[in-house]
PDB file of N, CA and C in Angstrom:
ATOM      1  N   UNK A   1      -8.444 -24.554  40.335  1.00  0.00           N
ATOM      2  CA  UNK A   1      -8.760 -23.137  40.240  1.00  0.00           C
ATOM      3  C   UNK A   1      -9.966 -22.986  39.307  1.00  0.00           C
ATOM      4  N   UNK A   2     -10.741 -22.062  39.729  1.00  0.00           N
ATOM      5  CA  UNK A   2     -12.272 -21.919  38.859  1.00  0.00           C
ATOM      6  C   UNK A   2     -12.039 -20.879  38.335  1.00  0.00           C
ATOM      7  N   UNK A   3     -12.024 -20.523  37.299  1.00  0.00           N
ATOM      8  CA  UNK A   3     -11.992 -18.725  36.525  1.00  0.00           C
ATOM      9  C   UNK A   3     -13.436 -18.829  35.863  1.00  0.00           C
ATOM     10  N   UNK A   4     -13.963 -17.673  36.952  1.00  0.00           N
ATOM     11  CA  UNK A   4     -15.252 -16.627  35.701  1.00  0.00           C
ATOM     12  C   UNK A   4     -14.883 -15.650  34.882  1.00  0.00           C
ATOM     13  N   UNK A   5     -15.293 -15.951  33.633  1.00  0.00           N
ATOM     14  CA  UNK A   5     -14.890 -14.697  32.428  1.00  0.00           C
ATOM     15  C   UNK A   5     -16.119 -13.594  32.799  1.00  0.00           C
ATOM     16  N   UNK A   6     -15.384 -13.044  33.015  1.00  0.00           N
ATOM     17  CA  UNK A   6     -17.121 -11.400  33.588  1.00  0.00           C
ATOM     18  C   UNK A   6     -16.635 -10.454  31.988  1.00  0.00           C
ATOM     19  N   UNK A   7     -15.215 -10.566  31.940  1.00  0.00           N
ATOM     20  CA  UNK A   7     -14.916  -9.537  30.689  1.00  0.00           C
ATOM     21  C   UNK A   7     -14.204  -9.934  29.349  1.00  0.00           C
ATOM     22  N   UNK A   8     -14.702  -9.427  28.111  1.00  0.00           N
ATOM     23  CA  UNK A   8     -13.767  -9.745  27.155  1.00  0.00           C
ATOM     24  C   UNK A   8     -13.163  -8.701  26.170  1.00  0.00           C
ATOM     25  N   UNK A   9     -12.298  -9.145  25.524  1.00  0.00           N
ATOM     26  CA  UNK A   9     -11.488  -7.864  24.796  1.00  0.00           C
ATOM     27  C   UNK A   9     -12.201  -8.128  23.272  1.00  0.00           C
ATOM     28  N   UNK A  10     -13.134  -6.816  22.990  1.00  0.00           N
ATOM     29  CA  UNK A  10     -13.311  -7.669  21.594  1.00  0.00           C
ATOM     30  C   UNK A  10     -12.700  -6.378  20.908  1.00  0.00           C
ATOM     31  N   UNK A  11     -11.732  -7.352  19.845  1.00  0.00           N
ATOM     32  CA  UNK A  11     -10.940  -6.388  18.172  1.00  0.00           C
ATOM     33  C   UNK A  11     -11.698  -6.632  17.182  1.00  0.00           C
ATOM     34  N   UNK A  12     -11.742  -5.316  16.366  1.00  0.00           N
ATOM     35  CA  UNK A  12     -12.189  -5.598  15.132  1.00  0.00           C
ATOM     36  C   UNK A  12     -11.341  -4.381  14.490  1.00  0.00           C
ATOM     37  N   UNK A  13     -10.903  -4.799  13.289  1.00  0.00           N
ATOM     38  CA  UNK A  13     -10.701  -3.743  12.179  1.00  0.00           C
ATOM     39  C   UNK A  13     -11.971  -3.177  11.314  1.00  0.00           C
ATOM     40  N   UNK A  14     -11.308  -1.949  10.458  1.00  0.00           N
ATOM     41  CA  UNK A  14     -12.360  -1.098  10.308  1.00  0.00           C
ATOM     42  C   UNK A  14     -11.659  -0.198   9.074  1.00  0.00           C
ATOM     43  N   UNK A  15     -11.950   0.123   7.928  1.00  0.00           N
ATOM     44  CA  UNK A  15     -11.625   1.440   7.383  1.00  0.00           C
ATOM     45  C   UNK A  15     -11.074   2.454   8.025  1.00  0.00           C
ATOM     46  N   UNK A  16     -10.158   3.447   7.739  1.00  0.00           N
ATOM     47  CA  UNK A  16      -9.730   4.734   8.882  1.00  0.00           C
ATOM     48  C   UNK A  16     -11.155   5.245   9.307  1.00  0.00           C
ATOM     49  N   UNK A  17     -11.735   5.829   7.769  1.00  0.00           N
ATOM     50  CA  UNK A  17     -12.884   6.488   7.684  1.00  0.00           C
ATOM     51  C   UNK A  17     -14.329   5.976   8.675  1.00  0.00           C
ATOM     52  N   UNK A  18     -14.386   4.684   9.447  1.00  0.00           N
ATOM     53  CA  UNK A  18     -15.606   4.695   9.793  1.00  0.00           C
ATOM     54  C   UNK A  18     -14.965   4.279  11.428  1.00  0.00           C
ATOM     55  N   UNK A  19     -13.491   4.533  11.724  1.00  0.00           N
ATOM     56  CA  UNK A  19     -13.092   4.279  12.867  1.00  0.00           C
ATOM     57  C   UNK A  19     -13.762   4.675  13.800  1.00  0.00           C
ATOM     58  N   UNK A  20     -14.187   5.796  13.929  1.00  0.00           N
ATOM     59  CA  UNK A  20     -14.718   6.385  15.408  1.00  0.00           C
ATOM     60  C   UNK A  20     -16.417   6.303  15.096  1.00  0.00           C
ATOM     61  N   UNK A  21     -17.039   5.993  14.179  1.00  0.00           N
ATOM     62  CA  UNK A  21     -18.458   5.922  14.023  1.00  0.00           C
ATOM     63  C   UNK A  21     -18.546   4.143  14.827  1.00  0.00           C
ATOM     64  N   UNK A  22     -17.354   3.335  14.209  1.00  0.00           N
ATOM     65  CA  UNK A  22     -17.281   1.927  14.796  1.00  0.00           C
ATOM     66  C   UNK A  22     -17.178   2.142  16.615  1.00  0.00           C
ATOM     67  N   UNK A  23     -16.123   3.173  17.091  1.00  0.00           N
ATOM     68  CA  UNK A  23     -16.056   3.462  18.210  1.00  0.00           C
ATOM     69  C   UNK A  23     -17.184   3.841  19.320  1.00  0.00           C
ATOM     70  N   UNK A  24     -18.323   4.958  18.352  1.00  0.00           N
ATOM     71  CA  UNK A  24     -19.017   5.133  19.002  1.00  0.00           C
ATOM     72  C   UNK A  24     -20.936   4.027  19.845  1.00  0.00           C
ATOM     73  N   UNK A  25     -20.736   3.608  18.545  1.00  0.00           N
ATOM     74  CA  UNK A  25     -21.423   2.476  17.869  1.00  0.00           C
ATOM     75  C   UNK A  25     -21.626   1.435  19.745  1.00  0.00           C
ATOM     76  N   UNK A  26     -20.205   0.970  19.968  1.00  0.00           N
ATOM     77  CA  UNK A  26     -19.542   0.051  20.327  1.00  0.00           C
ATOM     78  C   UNK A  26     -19.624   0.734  21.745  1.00  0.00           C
ATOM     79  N   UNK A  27     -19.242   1.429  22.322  1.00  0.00           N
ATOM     80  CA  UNK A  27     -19.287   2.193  23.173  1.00  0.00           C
ATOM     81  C   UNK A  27     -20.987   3.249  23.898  1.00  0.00           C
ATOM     82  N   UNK A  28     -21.365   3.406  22.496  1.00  0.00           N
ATOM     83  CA  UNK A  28     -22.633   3.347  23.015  1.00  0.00           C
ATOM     84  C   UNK A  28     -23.222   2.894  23.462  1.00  0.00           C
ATOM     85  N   UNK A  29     -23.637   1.215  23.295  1.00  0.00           N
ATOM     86  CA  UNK A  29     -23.888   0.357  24.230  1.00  0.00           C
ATOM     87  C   UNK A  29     -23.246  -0.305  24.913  1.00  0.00           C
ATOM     88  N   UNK A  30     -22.810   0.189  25.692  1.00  0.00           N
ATOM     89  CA  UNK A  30     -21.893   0.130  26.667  1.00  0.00           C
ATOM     90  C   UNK A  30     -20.244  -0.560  26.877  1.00  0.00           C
ATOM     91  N   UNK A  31     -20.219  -0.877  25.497  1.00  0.00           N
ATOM     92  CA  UNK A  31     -18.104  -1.692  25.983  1.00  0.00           C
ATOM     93  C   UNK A  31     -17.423  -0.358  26.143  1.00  0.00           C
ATOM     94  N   UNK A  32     -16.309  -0.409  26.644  1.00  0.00           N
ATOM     95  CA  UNK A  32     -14.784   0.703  27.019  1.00  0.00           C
ATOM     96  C   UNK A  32     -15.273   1.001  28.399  1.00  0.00           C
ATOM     97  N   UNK A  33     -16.238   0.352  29.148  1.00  0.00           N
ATOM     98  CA  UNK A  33     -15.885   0.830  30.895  1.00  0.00           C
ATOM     99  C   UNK A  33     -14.841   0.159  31.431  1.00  0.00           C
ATOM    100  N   UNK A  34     -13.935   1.063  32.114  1.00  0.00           N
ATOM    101  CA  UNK A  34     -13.288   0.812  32.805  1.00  0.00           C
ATOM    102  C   UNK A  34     -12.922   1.134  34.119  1.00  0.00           C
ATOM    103  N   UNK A  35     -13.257   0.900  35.226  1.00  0.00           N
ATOM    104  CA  UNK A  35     -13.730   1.751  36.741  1.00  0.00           C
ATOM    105  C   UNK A  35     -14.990   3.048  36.286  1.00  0.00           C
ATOM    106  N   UNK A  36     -14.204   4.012  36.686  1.00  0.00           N
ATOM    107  CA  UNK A  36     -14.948   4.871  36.391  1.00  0.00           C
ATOM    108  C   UNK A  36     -14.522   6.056  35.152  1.00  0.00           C
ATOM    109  N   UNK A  37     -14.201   5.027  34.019  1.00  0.00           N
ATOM    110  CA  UNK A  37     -14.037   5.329  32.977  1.00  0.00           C
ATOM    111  C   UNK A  37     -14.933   5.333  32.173  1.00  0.00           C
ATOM    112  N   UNK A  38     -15.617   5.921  31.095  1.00  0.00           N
ATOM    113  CA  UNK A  38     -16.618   5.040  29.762  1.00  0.00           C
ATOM    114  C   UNK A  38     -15.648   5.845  28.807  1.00  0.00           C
ATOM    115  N   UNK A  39     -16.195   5.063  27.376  1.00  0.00           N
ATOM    116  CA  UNK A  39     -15.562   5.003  26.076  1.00  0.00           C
ATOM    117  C   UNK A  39     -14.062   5.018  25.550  1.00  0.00           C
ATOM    118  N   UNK A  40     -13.654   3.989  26.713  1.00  0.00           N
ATOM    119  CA  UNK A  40     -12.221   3.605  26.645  1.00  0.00           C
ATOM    120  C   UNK A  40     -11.822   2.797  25.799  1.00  0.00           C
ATOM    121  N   UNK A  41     -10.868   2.975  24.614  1.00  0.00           N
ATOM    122  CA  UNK A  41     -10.343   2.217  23.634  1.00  0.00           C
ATOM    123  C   UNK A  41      -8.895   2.295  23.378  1.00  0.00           C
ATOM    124  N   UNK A  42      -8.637   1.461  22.988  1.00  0.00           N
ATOM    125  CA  UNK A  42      -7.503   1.347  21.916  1.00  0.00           C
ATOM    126  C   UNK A  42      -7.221   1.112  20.347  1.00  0.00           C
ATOM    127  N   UNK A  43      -6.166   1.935  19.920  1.00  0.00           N
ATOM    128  CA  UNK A  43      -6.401   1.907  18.489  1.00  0.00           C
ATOM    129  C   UNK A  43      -4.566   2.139  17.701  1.00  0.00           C
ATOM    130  N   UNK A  44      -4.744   0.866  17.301  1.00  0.00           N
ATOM    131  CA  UNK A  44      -3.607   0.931  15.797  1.00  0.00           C
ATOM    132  C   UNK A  44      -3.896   1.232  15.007  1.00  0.00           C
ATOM    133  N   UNK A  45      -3.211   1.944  13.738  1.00  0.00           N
ATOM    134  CA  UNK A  45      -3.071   1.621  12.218  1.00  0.00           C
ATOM    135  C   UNK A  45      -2.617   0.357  11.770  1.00  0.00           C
ATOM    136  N   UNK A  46      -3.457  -0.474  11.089  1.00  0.00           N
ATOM    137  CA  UNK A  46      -2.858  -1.584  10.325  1.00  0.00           C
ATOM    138  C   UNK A  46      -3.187  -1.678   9.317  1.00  0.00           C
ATOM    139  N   UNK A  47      -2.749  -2.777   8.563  1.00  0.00           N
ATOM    140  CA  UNK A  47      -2.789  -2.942   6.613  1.00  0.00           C
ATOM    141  C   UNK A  47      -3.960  -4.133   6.339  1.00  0.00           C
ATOM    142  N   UNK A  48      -4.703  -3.929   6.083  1.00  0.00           N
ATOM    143  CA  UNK A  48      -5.943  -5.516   5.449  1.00  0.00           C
ATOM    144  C   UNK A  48      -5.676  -5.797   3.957  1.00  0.00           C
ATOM    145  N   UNK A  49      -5.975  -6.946   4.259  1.00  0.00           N
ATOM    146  CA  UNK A  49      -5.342  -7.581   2.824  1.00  0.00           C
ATOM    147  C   UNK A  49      -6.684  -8.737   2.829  1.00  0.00           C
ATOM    148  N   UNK A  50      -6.973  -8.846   1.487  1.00  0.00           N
ATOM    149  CA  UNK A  50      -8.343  -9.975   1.390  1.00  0.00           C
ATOM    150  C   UNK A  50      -8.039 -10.224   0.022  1.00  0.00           C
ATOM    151  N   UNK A  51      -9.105 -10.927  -0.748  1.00  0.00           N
ATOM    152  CA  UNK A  51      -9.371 -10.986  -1.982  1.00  0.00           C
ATOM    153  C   UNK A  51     -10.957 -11.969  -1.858  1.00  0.00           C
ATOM    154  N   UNK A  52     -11.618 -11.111  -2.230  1.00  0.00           N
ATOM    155  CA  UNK A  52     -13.093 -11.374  -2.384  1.00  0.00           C
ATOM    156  C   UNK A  52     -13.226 -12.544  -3.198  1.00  0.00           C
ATOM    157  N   UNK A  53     -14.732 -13.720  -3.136  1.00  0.00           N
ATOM    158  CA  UNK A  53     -15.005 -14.642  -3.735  1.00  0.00           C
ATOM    159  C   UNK A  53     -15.645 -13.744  -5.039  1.00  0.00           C
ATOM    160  N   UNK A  54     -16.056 -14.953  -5.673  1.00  0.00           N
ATOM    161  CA  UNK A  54     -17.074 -14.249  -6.835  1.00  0.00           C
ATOM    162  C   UNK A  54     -18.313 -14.107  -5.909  1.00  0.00           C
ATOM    163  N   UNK A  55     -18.592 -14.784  -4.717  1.00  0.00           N
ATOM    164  CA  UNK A  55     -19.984 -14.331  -4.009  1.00  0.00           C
ATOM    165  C   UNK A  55     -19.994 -13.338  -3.584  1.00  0.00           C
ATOM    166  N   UNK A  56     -18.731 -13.091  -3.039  1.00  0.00           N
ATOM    167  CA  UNK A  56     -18.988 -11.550  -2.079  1.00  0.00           C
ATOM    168  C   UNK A  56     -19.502 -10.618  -2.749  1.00  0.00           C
ATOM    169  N   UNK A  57     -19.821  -9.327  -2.031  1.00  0.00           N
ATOM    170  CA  UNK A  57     -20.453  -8.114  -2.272  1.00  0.00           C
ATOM    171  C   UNK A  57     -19.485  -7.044  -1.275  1.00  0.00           C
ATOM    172  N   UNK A  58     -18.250  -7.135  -1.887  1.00  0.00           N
ATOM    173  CA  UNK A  58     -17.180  -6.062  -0.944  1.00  0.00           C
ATOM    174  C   UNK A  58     -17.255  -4.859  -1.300  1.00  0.00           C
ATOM    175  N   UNK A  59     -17.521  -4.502   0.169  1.00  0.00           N
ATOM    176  CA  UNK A  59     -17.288  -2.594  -0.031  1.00  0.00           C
ATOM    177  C   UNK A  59     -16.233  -2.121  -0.977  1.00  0.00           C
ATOM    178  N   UNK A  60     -14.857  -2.955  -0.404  1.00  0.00           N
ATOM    179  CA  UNK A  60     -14.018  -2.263  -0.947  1.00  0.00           C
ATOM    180  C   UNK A  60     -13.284  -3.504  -1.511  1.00  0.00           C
ATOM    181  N   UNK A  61     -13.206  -2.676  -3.050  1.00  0.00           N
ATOM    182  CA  UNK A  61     -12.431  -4.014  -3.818  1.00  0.00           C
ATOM    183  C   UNK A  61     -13.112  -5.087  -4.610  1.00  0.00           C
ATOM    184  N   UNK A  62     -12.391  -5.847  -5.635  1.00  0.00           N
ATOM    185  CA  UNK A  62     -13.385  -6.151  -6.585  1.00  0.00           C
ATOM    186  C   UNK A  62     -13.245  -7.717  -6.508  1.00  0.00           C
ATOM    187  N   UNK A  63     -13.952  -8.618  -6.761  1.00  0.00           N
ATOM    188  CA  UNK A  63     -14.260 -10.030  -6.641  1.00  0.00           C
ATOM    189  C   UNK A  63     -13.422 -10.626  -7.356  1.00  0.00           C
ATOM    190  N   UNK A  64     -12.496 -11.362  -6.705  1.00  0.00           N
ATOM    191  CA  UNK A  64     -11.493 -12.038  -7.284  1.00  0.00           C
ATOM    192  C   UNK A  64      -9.992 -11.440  -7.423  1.00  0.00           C
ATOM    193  N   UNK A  65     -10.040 -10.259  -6.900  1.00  0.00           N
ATOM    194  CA  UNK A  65      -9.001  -9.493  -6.886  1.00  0.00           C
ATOM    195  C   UNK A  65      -8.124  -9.206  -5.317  1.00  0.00           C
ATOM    196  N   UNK A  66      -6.984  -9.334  -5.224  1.00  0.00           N
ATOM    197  CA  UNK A  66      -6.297  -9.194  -4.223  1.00  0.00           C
ATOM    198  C   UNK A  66      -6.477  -7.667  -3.301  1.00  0.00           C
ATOM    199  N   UNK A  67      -6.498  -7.287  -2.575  1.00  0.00           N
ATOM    200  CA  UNK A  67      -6.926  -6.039  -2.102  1.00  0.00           C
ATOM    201  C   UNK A  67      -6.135  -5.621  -0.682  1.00  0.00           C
ATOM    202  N   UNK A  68      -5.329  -4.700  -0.585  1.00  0.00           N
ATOM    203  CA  UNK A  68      -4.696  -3.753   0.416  1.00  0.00           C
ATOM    204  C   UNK A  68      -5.407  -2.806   0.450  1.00  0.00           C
ATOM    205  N   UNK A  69      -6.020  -2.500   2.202  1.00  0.00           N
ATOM    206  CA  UNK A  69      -6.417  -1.409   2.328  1.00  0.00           C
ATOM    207  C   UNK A  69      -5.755  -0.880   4.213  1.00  0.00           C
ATOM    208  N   UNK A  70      -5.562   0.493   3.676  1.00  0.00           N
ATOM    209  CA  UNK A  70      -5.318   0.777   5.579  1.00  0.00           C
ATOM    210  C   UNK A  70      -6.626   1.296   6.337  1.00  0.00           C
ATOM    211  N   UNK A  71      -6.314   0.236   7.939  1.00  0.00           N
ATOM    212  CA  UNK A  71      -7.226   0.312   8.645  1.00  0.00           C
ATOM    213  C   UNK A  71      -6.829   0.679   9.697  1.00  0.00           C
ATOM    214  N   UNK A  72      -7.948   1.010  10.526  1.00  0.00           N
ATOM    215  CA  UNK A  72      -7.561   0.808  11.902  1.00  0.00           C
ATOM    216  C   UNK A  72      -8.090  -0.411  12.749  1.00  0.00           C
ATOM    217  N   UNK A  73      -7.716  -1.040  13.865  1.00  0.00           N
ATOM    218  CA  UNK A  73      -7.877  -1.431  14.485  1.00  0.00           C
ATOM    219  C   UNK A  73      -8.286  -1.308  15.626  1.00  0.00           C
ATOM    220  N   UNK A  74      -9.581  -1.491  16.872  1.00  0.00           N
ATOM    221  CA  UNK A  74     -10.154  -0.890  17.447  1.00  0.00           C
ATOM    222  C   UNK A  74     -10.278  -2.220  18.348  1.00  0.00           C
ATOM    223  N   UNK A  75      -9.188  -1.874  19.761  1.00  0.00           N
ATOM    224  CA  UNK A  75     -10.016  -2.458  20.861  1.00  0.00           C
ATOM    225  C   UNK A  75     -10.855  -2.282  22.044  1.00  0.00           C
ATOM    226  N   UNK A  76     -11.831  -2.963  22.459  1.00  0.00           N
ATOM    227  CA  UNK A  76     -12.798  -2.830  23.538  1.00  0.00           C
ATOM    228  C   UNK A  76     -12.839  -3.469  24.613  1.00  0.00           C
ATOM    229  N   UNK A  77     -12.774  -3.199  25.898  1.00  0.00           N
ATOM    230  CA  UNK A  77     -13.204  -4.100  27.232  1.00  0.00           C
ATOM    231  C   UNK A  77     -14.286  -4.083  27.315  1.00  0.00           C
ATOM    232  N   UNK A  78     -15.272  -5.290  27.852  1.00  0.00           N
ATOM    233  CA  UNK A  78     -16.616  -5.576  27.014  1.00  0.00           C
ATOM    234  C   UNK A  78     -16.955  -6.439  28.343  1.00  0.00           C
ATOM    235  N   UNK A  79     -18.438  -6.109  29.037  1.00  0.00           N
ATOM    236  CA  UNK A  79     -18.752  -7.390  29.876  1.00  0.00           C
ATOM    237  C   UNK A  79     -19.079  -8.429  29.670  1.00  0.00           C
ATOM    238  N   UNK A  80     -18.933  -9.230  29.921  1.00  0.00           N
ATOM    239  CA  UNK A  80     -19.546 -10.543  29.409  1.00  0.00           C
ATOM    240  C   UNK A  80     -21.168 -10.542  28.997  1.00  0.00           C
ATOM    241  N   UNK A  81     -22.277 -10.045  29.948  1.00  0.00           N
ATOM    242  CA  UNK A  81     -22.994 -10.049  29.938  1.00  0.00           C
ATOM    243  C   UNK A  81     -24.151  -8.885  28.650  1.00  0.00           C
ATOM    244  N   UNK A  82     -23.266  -8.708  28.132  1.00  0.00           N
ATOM    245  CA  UNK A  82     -23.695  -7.489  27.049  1.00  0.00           C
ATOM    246  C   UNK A  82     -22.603  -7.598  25.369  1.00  0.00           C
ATOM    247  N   UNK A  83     -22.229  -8.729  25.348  1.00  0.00           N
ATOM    248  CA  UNK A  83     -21.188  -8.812  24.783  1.00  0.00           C
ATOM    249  C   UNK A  83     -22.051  -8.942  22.973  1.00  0.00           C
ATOM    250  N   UNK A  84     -23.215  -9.570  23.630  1.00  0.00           N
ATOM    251  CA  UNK A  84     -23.817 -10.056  22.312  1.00  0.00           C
ATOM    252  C   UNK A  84     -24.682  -8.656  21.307  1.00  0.00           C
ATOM    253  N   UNK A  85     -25.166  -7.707  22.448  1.00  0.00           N
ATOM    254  CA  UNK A  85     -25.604  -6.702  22.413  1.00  0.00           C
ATOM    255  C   UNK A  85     -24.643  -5.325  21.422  1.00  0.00           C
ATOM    256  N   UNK A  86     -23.321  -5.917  22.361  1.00  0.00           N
ATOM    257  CA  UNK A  86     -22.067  -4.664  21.490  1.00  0.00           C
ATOM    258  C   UNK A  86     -21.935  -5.012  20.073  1.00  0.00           C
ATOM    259  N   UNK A  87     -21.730  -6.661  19.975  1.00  0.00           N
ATOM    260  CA  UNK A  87     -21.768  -7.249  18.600  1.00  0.00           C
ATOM    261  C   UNK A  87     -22.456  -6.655  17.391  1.00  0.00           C
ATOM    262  N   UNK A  88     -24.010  -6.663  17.946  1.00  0.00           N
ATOM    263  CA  UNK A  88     -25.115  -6.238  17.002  1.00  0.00           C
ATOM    264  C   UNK A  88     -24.810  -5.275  16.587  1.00  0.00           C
ATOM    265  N   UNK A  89     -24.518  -4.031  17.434  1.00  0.00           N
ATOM    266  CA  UNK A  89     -24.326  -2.742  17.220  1.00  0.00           C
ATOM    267  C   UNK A  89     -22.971  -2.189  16.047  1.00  0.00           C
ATOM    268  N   UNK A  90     -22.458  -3.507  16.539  1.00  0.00           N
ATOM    269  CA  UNK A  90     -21.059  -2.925  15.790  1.00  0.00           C
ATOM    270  C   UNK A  90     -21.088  -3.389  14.415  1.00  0.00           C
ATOM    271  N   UNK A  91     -21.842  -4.357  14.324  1.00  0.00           N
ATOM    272  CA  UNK A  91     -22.134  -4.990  13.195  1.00  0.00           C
ATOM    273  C   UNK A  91     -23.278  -4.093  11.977  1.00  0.00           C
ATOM    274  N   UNK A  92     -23.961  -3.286  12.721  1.00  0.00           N
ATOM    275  CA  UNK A  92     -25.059  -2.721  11.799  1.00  0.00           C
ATOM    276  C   UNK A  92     -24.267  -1.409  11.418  1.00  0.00           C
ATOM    277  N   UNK A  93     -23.324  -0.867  11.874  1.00  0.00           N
ATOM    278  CA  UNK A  93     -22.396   0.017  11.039  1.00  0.00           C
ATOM    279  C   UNK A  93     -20.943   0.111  11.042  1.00  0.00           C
ATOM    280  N   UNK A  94     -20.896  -1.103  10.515  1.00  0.00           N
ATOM    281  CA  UNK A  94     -19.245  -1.367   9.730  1.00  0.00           C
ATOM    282  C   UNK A  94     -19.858  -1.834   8.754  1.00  0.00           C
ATOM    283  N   UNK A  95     -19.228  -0.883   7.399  1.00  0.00           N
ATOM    284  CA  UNK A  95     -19.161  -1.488   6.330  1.00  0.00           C
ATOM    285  C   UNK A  95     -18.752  -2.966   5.624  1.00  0.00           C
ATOM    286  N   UNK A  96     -17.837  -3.527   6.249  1.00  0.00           N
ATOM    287  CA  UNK A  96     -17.464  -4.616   5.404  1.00  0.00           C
ATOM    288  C   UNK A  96     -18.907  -6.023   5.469  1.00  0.00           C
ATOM    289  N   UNK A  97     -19.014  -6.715   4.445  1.00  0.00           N
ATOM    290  CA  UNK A  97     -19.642  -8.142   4.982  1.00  0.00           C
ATOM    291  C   UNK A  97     -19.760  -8.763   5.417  1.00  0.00           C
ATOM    292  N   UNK A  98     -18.426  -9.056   6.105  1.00  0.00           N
ATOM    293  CA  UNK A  98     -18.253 -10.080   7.125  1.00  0.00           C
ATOM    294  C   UNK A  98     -16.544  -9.445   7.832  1.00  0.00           C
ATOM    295  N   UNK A  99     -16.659  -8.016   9.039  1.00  0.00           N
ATOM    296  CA  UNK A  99     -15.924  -7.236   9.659  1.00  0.00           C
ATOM    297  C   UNK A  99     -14.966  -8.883  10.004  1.00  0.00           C
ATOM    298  N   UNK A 100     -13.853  -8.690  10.466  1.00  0.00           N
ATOM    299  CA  UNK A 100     -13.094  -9.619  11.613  1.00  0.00           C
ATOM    300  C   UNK A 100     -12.767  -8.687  12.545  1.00  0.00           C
ATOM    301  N   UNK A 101     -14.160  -9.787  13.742  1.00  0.00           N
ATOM    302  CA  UNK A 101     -13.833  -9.480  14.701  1.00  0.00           C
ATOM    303  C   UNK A 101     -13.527 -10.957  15.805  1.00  0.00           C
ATOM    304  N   UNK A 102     -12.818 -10.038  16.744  1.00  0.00           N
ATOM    305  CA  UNK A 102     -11.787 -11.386  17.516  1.00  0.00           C
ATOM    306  C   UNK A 102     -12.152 -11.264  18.897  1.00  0.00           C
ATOM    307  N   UNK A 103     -12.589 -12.029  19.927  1.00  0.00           N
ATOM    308  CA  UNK A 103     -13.615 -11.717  21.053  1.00  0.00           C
ATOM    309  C   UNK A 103     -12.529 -12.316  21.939  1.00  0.00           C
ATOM    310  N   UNK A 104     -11.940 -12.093  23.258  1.00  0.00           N
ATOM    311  CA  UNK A 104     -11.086 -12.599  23.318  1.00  0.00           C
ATOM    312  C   UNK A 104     -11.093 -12.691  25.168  1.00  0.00           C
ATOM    313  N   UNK A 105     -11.454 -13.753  25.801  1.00  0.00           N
ATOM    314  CA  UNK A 105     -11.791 -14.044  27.713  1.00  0.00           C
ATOM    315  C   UNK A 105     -10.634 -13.585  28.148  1.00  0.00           C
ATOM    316  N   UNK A 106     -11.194 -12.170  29.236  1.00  0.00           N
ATOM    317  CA  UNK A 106      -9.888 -11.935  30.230  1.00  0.00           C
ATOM    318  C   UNK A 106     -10.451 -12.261  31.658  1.00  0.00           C
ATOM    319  N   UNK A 107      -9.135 -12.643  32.337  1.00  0.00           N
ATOM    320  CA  UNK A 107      -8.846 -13.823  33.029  1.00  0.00           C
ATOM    321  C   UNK A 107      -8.785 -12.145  34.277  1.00  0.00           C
ATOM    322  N   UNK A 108      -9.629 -12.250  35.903  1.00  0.00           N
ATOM    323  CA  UNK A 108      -9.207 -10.941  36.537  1.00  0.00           C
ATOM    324  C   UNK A 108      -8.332 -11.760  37.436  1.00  0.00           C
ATOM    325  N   UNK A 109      -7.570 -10.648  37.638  1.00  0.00           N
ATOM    326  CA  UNK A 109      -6.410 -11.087  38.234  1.00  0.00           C
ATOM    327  C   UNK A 109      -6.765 -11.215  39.939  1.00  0.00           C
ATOM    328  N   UNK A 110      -7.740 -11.160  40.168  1.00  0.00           N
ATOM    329  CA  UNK A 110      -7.817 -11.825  41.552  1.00  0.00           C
ATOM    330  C   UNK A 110      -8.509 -13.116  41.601  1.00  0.00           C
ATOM    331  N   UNK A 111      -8.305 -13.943  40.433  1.00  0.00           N
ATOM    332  CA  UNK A 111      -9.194 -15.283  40.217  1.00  0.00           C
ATOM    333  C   UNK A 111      -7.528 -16.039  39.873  1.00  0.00           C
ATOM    334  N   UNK A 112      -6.457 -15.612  39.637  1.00  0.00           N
ATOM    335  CA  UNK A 112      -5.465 -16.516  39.932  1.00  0.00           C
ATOM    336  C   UNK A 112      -4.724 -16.635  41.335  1.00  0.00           C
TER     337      UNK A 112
END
């Protein structure tokens, strides 16, 4: 069996506060189509937990210190072919230094 990845799911968390600026960001150039859907997402509340190096430069929270903050979580259906493009975008306004984000190959179900 041959599977082409055409789409991927990419997650990233986010502050509550910059949730839908991350949404729009992301969606602006084009991820959340779905048929004849645009700016289709999904979204949890979840808890982030880190603790910064002495290198970092964290938005939130102080270097060397353990840190809880609530976020949301924001997912996207994303083409393959623009995937690198949504990245950039999402990347030049989320606050954190280094966001986690999780890019993730969906498999279409007429390729099994």
């Amino acid at each position: 069996m041959i599977i082409d990845v055409k789409k991927v799911q990419i997650l990233v968390t986010v502050p509550k506060d910059y949730a839908q600026q991350i949404r729009d960001a992301i969606c602006d150039a084009g991820a959340g189509v779905m048929g004849n859907y645009t700016y289709c997402s999904m979204s949890m509340q979840c808890t982030g937990r880190f603790k910064p190096s002495s290198e970092a430069n964290p938005y939130i929270g102080e270097k060397n210190k353990c840190e809880v903050v609530n976020e949301e979580r924001i997912e996207v259906v994303c083409d393959i072919s623009i995937v690198k493009e949504v990245l950039k975008k999402l990347r030049e306004v989320h606050p954190y230094e280094e966001p986690g984000i999780d890019i993730i190959p969906l498999i279409d179900e007429n390729d099994l």
